[in-house]
C-alpha atoms as a PDB file:
ATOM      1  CA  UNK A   1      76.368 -40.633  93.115  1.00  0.00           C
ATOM      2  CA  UNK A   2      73.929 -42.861  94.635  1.00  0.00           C
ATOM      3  CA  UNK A   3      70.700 -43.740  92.712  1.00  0.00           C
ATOM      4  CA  UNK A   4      68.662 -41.716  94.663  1.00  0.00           C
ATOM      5  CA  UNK A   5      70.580 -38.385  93.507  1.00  0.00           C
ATOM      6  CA  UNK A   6      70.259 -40.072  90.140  1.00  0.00           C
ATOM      7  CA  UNK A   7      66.533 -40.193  90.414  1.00  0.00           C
ATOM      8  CA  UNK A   8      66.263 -36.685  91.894  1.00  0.00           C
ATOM      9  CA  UNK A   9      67.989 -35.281  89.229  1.00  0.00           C
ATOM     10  CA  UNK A  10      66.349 -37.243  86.514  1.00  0.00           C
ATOM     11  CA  UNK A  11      62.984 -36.157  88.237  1.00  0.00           C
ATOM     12  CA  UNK A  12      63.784 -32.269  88.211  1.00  0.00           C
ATOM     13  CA  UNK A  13      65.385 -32.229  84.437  1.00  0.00           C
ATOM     14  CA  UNK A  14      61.579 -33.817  83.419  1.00  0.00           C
ATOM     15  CA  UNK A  15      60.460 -31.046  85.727  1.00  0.00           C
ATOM     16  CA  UNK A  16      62.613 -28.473  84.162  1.00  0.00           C
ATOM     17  CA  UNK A  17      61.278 -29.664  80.623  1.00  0.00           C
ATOM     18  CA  UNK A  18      57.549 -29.753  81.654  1.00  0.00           C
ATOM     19  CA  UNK A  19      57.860 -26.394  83.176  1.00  0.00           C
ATOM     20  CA  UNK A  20      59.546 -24.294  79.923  1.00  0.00           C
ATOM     21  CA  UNK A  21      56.747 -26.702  77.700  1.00  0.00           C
ATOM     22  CA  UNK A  22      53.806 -25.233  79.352  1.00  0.00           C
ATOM     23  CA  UNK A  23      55.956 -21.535  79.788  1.00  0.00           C
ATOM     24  CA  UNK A  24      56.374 -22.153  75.762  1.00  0.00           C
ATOM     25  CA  UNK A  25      52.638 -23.394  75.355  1.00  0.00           C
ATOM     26  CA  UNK A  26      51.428 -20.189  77.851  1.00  0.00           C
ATOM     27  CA  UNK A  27      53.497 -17.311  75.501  1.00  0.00           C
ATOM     28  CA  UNK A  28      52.040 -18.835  72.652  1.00  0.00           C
ATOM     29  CA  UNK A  29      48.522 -18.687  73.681  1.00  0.00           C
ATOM     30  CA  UNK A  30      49.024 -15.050  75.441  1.00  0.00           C
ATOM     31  CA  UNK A  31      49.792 -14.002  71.978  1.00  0.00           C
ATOM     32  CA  UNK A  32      47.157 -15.785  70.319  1.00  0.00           C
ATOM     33  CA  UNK A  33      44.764 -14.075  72.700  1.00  0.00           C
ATOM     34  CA  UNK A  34      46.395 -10.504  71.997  1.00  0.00           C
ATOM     35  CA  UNK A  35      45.757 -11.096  68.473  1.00  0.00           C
ATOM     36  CA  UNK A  36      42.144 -12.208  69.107  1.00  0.00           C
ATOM     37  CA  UNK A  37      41.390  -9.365  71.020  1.00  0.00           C
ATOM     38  CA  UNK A  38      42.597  -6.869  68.402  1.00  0.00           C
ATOM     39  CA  UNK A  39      40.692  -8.804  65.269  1.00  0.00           C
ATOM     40  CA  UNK A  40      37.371  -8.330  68.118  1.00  0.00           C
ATOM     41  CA  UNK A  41      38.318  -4.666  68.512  1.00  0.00           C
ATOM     42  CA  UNK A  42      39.018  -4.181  64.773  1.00  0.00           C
ATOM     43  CA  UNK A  43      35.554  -5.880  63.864  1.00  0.00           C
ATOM     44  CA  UNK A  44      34.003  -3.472  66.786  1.00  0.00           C
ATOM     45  CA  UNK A  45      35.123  -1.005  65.318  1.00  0.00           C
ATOM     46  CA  UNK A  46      34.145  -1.359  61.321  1.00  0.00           C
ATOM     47  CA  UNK A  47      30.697  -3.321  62.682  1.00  0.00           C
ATOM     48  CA  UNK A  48      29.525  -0.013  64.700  1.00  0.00           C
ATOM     49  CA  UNK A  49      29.327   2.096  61.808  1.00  0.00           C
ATOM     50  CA  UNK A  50      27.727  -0.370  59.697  1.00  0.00           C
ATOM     51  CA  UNK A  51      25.198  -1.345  62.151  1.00  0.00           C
ATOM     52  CA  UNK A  52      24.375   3.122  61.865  1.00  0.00           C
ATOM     53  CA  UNK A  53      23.978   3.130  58.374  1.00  0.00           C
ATOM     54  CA  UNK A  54      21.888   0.003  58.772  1.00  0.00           C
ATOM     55  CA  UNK A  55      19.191   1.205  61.246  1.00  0.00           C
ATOM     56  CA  UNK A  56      19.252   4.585  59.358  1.00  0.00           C
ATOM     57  CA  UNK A  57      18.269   2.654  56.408  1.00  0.00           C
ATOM     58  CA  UNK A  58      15.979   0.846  58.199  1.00  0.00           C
ATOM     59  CA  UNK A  59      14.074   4.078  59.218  1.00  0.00           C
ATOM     60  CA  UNK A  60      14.480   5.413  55.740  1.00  0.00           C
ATOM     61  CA  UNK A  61      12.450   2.391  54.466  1.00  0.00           C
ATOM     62  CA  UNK A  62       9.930   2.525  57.428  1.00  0.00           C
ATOM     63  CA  UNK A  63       9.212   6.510  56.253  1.00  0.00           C
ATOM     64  CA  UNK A  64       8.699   5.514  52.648  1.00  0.00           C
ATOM     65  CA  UNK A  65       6.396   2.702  53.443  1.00  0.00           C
ATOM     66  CA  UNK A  66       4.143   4.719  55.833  1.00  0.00           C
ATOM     67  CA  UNK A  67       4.426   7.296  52.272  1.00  0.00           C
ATOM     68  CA  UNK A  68       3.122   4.270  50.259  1.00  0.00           C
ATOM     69  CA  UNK A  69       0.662   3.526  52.821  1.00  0.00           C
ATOM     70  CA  UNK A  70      -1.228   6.670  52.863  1.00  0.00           C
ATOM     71  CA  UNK A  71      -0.759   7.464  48.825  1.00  0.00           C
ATOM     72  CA  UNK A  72      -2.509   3.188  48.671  1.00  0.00           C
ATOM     73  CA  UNK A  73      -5.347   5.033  51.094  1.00  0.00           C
ATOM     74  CA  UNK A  74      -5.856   8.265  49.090  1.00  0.00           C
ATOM     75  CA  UNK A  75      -6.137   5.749  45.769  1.00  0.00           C
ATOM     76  CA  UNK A  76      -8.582   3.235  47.666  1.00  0.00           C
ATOM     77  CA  UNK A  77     -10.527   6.710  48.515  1.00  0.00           C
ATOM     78  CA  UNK A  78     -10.135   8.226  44.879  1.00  0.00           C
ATOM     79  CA  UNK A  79     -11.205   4.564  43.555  1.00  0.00           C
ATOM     80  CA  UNK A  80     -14.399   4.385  45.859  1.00  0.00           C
ATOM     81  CA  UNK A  81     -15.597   8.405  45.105  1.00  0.00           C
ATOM     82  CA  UNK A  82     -15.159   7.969  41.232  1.00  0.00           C
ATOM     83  CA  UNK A  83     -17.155   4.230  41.391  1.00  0.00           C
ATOM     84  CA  UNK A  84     -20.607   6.360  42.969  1.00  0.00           C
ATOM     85  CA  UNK A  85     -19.776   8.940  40.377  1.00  0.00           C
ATOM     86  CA  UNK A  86     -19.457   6.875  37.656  1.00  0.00           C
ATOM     87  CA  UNK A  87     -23.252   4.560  39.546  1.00  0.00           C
ATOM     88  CA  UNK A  88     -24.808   8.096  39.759  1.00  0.00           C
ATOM     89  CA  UNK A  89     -23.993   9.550  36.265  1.00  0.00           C
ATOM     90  CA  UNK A  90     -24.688   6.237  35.031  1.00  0.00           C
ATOM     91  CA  UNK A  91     -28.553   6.294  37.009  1.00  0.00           C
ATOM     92  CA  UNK A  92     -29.161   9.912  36.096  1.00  0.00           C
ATOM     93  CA  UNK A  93     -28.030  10.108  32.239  1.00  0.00           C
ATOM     94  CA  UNK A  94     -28.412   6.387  31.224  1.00  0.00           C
ATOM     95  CA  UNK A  95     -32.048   6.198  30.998  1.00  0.00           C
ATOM     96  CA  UNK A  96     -32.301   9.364  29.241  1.00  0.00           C
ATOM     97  CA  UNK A  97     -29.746   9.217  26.934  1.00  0.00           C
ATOM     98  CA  UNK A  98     -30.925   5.335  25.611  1.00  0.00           C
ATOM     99  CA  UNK A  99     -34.301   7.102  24.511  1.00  0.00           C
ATOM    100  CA  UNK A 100     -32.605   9.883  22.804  1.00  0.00           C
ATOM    101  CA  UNK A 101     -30.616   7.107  21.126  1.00  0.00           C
ATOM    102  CA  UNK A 102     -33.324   5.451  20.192  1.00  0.00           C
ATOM    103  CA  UNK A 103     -35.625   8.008  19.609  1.00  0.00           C
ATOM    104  CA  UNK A 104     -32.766   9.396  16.871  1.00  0.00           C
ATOM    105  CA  UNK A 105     -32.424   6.128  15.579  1.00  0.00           C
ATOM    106  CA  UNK A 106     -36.014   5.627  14.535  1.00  0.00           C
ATOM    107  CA  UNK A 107     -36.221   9.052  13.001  1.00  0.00           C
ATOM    108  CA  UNK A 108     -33.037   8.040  11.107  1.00  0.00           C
ATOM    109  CA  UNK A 109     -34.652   5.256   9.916  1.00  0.00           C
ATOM    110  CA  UNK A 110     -38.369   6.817   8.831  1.00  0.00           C
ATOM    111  CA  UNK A 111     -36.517   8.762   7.265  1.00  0.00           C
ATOM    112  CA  UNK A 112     -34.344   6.647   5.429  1.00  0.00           C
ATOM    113  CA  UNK A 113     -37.120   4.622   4.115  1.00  0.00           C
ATOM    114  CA  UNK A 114     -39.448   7.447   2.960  1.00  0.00           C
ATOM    115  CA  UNK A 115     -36.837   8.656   0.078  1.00  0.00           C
ATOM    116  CA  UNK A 116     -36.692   6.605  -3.463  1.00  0.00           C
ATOM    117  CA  UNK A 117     -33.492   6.740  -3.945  1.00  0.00           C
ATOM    118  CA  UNK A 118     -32.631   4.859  -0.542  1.00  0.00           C
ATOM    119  CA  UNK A 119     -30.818   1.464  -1.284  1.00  0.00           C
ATOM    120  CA  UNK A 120     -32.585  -1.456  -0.608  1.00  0.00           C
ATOM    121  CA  UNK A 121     -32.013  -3.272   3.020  1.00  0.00           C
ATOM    122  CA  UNK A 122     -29.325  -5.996   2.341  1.00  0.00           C
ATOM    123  CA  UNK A 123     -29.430  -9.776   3.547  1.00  0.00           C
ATOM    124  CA  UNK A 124     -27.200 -10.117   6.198  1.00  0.00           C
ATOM    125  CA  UNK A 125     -24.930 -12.772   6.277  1.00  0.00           C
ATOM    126  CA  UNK A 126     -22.900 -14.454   8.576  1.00  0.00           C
ATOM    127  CA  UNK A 127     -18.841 -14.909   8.331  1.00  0.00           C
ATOM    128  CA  UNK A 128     -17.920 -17.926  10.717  1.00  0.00           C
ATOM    129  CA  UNK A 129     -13.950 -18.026  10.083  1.00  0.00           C
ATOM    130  CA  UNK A 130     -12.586 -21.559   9.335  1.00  0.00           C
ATOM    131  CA  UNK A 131     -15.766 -23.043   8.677  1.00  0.00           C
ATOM    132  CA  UNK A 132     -17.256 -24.086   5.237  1.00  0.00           C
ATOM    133  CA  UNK A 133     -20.260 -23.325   3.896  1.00  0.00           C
ATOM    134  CA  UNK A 134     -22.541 -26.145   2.976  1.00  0.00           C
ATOM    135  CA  UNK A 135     -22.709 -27.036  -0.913  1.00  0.00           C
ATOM    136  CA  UNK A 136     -26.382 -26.382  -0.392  1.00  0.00           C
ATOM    137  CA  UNK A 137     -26.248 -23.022   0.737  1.00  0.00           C
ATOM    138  CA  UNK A 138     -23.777 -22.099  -1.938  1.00  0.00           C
ATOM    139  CA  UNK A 139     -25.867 -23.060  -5.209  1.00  0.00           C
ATOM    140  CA  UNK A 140     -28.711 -20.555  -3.279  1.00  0.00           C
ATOM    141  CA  UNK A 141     -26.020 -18.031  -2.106  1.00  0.00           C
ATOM    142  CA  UNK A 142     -25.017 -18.235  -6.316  1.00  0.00           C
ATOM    143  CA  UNK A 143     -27.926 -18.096  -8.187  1.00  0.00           C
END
């Protein structure tokens, strides 16, 4: 054998061992694609469902908010008619019903002075919690 047989077949055993590397290296990665392929089909498949229920929830919430929206529209309306009641009962009755009160409350008190066995009208006094009263004012409020 002459070197350059040597070298030819030395060159086509590393070409022999390149080749089944990269047929090795290609398998491999064929199945590592399969595999990816059925995990993207598998998550298709569980994600479609969820992303059903989702939107359905979605449009669940959207029909109870435009429910809270017009019950908050019927209060702000209930809140608005019941604040001129309350102005116009308050305008109509108010005026009358403080001279009645008074009115009643003078009468009550003619009256309450005209009979002898009325008690007499009591100094009022103040309480101020946590404060003490001058010695002053207590030899007057005692004797």
């Amino acid at each position: 054998m002459t070197g350059g047989e040597v070298a030819g077949i030395l060159v086509a055993v590393f070409w022999a061992i390149l080749v089944s590397f990269l047929a090795v290296v290609l398998v491999r990665l064929a199945q590592t694609l399969k595999a990816t392929t059925r995990l993207v089909a598998d998550v298709t498949d569980q994600a479609v469902p969820l992303l059903a229920d989702a939107s359905t929830a979605v449009r669940a919430a959207q029909t109870q908010l435009d429910r809270v929206d017009a019950i908050a529209s019927d209060v702000q309306e209930v809140t608005a008619n019941a604040s001129a009641l309350s102005t116009t009962v308050a305008s109509t009755f108010g005026g009358p019903l403080v001279k009645v009160a008074a009115f009643g409350y003078g009468v009550r008190r003619a009256l309450g002075r005209g009979r002898p066995d009325a008690p007499a009208a009591t100094e009022r006094r103040t309480v101020i919690v946590g404060r003490a009263v001058p010695s002053a004012r207590r030899r007057k409020q005692k004797g």
